[in-house]
PDB file of N, CA and C in Angstrom:
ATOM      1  N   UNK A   1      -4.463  -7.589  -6.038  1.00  0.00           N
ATOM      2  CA  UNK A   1      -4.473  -8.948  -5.549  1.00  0.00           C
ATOM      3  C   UNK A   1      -5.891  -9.337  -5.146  1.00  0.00           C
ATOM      4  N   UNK A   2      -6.634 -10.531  -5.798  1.00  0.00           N
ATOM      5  CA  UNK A   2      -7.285 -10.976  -5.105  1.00  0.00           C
ATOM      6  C   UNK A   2      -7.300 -11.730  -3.943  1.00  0.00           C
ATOM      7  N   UNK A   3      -8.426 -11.035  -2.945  1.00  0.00           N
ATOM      8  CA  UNK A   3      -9.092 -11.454  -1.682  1.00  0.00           C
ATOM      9  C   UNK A   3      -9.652 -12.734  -1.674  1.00  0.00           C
ATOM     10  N   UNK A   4      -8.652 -14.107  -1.356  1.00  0.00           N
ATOM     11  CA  UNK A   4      -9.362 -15.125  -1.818  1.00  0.00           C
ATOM     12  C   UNK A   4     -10.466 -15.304  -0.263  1.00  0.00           C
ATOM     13  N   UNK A   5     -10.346 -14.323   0.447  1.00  0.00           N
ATOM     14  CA  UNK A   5     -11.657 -14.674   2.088  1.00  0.00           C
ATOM     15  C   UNK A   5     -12.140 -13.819   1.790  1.00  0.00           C
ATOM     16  N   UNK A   6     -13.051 -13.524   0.432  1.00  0.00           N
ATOM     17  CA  UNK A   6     -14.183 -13.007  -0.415  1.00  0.00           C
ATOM     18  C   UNK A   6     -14.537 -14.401  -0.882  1.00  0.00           C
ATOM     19  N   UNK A   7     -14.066 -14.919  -1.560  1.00  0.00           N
ATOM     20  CA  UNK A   7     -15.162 -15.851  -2.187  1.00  0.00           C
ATOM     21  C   UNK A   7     -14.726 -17.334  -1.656  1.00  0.00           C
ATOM     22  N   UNK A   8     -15.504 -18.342  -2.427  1.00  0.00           N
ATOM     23  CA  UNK A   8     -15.533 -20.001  -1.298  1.00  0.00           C
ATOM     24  C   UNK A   8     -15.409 -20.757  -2.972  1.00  0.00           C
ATOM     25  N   UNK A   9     -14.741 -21.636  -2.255  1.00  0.00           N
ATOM     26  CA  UNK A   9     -14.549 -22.945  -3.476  1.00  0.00           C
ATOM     27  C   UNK A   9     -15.227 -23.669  -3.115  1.00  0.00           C
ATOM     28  N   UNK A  10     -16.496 -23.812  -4.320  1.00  0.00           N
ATOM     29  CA  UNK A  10     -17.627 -24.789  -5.065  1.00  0.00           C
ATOM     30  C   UNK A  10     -17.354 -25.520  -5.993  1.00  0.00           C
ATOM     31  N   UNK A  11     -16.376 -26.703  -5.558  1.00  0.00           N
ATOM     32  CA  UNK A  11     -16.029 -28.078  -6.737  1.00  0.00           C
ATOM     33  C   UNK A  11     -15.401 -27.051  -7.687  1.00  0.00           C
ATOM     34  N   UNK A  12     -14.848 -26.428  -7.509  1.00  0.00           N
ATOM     35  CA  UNK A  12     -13.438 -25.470  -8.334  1.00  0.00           C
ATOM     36  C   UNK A  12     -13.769 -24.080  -8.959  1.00  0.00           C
ATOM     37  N   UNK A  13     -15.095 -23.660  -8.512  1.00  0.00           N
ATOM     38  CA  UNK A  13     -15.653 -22.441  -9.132  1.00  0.00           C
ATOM     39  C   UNK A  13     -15.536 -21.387  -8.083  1.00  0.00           C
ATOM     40  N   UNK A  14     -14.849 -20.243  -8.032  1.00  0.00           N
ATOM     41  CA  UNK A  14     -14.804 -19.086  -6.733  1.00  0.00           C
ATOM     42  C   UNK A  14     -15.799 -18.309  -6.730  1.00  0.00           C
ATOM     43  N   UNK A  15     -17.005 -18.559  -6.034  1.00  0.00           N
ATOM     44  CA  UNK A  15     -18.021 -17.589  -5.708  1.00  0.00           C
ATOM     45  C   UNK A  15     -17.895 -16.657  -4.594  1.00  0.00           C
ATOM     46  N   UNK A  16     -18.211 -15.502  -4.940  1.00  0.00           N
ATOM     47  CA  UNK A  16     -18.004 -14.339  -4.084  1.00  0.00           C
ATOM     48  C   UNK A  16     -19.187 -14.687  -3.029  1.00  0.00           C
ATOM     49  N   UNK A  17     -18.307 -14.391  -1.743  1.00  0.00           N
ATOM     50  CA  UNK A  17     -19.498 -15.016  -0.188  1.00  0.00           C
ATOM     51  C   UNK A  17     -20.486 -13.834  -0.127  1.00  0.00           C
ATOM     52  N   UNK A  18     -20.445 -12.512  -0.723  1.00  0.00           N
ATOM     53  CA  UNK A  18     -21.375 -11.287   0.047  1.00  0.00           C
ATOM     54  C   UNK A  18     -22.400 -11.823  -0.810  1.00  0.00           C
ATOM     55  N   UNK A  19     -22.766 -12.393  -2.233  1.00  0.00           N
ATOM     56  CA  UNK A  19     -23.654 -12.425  -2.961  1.00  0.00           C
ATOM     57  C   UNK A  19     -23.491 -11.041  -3.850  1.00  0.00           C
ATOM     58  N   UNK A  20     -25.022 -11.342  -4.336  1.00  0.00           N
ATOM     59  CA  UNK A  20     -25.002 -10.260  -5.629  1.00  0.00           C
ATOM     60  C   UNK A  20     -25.773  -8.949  -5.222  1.00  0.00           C
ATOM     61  N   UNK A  21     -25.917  -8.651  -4.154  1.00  0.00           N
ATOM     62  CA  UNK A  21     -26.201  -7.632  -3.028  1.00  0.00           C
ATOM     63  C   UNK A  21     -25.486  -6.529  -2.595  1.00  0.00           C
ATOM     64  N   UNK A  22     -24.318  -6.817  -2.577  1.00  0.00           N
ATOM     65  CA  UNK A  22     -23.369  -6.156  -1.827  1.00  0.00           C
ATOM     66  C   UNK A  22     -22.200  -5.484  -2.793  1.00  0.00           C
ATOM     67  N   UNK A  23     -22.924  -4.024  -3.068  1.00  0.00           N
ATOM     68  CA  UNK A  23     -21.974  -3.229  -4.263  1.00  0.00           C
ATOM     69  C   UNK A  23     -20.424  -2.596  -3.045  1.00  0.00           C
ATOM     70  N   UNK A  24     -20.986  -2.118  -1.903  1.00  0.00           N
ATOM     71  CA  UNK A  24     -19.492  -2.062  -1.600  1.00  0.00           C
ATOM     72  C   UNK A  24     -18.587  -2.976  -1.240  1.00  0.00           C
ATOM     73  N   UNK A  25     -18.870  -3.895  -0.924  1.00  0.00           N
ATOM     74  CA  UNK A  25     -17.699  -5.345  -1.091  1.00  0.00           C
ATOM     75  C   UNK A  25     -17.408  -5.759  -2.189  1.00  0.00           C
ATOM     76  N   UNK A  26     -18.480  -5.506  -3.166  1.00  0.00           N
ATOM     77  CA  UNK A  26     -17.300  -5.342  -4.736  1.00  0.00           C
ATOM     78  C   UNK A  26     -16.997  -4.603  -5.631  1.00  0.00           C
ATOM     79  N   UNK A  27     -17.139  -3.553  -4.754  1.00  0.00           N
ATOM     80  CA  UNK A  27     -16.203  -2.948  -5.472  1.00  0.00           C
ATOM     81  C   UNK A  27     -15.249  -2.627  -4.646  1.00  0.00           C
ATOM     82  N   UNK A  28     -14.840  -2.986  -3.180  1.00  0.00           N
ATOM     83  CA  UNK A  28     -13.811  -2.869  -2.498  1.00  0.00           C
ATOM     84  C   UNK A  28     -12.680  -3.954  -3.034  1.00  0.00           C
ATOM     85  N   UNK A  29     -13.279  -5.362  -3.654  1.00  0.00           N
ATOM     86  CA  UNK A  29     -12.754  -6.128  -4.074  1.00  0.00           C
ATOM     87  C   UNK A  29     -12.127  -5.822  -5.302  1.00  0.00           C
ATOM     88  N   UNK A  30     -12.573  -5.149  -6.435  1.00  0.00           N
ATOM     89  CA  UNK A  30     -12.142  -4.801  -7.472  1.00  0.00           C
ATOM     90  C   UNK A  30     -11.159  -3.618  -7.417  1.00  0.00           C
ATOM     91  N   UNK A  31     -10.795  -2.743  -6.756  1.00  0.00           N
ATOM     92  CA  UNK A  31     -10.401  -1.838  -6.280  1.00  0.00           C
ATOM     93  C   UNK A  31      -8.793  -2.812  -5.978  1.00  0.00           C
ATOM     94  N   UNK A  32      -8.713  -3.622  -5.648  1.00  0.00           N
ATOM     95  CA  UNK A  32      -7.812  -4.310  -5.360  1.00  0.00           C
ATOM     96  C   UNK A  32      -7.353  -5.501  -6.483  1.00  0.00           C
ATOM     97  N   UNK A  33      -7.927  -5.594  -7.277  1.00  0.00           N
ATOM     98  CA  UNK A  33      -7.740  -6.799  -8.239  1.00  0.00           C
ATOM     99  C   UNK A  33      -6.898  -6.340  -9.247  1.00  0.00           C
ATOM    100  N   UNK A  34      -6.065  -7.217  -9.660  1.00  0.00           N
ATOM    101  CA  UNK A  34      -4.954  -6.712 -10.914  1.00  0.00           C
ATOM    102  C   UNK A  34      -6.117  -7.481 -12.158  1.00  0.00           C
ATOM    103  N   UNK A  35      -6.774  -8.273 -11.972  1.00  0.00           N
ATOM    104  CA  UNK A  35      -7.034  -9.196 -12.776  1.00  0.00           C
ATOM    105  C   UNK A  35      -8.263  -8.255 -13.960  1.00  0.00           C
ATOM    106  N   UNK A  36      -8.868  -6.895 -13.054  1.00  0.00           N
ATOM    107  CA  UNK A  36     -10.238  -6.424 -13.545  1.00  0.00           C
ATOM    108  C   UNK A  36     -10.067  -5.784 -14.494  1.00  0.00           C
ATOM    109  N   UNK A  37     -10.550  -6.083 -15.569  1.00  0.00           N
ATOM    110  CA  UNK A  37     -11.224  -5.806 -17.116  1.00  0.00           C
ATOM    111  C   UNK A  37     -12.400  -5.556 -17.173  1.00  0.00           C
ATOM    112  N   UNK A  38     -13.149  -4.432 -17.623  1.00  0.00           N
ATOM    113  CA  UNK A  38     -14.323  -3.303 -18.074  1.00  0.00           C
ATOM    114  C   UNK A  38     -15.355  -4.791 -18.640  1.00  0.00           C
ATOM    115  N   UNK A  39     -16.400  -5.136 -18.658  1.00  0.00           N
ATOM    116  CA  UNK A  39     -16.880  -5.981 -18.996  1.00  0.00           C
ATOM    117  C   UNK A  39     -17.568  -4.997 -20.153  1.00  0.00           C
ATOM    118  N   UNK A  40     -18.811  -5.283 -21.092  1.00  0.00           N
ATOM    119  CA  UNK A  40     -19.589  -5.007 -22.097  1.00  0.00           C
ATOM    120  C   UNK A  40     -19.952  -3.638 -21.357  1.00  0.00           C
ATOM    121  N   UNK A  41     -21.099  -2.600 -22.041  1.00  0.00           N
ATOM    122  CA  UNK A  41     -21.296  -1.762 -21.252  1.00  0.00           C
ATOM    123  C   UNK A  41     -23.096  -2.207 -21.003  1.00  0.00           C
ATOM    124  N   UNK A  42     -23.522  -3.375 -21.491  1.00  0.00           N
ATOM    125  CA  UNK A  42     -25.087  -3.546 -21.772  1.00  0.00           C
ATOM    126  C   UNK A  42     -24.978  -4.585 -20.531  1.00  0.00           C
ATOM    127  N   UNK A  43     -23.489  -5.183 -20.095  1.00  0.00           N
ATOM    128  CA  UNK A  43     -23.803  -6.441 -18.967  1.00  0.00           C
ATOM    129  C   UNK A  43     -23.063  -5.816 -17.618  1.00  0.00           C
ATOM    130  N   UNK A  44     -23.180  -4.059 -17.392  1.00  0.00           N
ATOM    131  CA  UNK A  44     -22.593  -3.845 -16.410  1.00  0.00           C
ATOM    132  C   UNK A  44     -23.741  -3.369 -15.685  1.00  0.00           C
ATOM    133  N   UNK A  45     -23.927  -3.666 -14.042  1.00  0.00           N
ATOM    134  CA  UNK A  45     -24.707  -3.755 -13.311  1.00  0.00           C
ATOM    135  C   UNK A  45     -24.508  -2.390 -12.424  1.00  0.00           C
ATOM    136  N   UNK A  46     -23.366  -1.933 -12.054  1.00  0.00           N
ATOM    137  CA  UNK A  46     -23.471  -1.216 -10.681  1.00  0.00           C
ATOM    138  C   UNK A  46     -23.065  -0.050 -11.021  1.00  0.00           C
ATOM    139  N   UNK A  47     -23.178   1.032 -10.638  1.00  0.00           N
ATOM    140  CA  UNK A  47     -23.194   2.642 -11.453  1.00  0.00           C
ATOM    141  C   UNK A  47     -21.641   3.080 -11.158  1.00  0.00           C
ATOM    142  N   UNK A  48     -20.969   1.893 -10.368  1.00  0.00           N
ATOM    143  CA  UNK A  48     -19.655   2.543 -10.369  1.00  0.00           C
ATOM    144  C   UNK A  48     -18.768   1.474 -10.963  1.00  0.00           C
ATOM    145  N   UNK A  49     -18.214   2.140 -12.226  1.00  0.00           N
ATOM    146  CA  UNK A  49     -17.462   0.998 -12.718  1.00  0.00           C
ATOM    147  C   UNK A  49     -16.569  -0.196 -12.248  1.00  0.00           C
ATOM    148  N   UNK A  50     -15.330   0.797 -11.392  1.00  0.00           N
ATOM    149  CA  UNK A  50     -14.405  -0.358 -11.140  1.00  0.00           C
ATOM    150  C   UNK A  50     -15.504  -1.248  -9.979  1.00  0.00           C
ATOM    151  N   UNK A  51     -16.180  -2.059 -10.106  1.00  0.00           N
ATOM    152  CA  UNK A  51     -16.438  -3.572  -9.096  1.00  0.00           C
ATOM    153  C   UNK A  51     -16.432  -4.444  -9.966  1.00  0.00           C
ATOM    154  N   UNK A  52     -16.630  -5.122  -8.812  1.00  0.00           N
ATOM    155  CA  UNK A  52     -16.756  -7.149  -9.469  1.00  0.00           C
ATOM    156  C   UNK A  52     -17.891  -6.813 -10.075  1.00  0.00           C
ATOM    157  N   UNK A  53     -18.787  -6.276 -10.122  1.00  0.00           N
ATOM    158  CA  UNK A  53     -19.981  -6.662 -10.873  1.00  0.00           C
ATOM    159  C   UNK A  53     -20.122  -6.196 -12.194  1.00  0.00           C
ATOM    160  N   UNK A  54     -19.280  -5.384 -12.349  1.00  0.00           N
ATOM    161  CA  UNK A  54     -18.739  -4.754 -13.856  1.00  0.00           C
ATOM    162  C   UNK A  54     -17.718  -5.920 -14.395  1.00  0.00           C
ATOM    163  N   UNK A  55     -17.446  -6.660 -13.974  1.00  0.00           N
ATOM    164  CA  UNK A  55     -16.047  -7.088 -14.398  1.00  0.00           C
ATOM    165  C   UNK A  55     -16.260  -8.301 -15.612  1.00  0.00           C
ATOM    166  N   UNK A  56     -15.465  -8.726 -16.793  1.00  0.00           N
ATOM    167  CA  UNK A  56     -15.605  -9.299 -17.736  1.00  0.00           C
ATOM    168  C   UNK A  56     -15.486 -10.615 -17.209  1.00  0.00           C
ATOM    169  N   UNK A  57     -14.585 -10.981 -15.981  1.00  0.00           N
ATOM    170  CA  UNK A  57     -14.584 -12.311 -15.255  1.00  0.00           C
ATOM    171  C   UNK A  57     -15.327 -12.907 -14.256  1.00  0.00           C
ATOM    172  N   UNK A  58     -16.712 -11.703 -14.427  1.00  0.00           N
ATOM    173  CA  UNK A  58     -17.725 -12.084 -13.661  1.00  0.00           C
ATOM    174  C   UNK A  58     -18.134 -13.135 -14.263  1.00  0.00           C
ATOM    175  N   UNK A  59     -19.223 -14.286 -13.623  1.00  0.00           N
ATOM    176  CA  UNK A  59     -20.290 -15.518 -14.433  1.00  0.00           C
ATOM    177  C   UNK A  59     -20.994 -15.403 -13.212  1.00  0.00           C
ATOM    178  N   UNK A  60     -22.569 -14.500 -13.249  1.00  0.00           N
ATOM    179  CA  UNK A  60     -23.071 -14.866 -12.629  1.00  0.00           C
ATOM    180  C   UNK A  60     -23.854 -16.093 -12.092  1.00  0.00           C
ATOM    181  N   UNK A  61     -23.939 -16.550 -10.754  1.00  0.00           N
ATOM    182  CA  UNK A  61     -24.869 -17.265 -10.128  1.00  0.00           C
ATOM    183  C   UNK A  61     -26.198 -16.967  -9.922  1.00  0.00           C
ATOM    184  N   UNK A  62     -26.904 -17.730  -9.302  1.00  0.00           N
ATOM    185  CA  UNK A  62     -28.704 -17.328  -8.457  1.00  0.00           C
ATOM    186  C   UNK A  62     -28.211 -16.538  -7.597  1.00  0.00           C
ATOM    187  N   UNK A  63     -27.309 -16.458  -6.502  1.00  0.00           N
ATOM    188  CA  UNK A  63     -27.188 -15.901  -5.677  1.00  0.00           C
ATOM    189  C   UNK A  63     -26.204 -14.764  -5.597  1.00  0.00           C
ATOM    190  N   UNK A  64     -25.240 -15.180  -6.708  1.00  0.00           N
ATOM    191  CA  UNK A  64     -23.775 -14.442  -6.701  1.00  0.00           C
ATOM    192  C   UNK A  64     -23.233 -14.853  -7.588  1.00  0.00           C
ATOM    193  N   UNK A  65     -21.797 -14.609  -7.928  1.00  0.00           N
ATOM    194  CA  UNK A  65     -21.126 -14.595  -8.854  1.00  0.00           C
ATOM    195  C   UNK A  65     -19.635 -15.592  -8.925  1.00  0.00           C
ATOM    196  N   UNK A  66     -19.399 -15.662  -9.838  1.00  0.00           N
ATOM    197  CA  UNK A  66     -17.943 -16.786  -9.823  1.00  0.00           C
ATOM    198  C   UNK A  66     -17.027 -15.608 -10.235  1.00  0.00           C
ATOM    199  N   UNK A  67     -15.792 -16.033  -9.658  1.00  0.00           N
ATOM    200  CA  UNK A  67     -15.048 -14.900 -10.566  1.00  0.00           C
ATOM    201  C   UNK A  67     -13.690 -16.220 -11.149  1.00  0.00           C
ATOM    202  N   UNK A  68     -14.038 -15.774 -12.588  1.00  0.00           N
ATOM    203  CA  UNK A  68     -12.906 -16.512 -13.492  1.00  0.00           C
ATOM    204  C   UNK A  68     -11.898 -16.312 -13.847  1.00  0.00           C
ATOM    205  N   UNK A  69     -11.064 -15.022 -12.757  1.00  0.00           N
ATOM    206  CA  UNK A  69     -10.099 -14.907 -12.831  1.00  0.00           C
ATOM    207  C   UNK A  69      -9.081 -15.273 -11.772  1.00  0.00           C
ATOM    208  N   UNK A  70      -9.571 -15.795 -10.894  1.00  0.00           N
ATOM    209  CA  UNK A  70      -8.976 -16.820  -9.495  1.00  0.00           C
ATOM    210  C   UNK A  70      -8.862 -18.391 -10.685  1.00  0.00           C
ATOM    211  N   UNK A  71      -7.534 -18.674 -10.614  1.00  0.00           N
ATOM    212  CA  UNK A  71      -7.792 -20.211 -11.161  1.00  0.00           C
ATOM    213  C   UNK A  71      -7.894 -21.087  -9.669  1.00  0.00           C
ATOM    214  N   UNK A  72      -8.432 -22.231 -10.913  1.00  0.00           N
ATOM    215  CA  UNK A  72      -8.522 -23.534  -9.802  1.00  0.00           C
ATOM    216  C   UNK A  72      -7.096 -24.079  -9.228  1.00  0.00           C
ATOM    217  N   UNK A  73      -7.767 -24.909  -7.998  1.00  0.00           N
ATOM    218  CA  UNK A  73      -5.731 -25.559  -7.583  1.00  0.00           C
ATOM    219  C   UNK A  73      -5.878 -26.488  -8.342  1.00  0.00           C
ATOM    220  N   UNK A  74      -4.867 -27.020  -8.987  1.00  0.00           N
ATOM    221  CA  UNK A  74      -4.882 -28.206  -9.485  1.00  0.00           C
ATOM    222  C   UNK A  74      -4.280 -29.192  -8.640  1.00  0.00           C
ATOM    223  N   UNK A  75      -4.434 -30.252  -8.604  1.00  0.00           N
ATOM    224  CA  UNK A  75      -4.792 -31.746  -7.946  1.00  0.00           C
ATOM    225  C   UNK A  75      -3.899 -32.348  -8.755  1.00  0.00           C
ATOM    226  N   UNK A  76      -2.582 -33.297  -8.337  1.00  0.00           N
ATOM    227  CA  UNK A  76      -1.686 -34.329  -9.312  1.00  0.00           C
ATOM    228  C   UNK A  76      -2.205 -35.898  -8.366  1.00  0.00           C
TER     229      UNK A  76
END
């Protein structure tokens, strides 16, 4: 399950709040995610696989990352 009091809604995009700094908050986060898929092995960042920063639903930011596997709420 994702930890949605990990990341903040930016006009519908979920950026992770620790930034792109913080390998044990994501991979504490990924550790917990049903959603995480192995990303490329040339766009994985952190020496321990299962995190967010490995993850194929990463899009990084300047600061941090979106994760595209939280959908947006939709609005009627």
């Amino acid at each position: 399950m994702i930890d949605r009091r990990r990341f903040v809604d930016h006009d519908g995009n979920w950026v992770f709040v620790s930034g792109n700094n913080a390998a044990a908050e994501a991979r504490a986060q990924a550790l917990q995610c049903r959603y995480f898929v192995e990303d490329d092995e040339d766009e994985q960042v952190d020496d321990v696989l299962r995190s967010c920063y490995n993850c194929g639903y990463r899009r990084w930011t300047s600061s941090s990352f979106q994760c595209l596997a939280i959908k947006p709420a939709t609005t009627n």
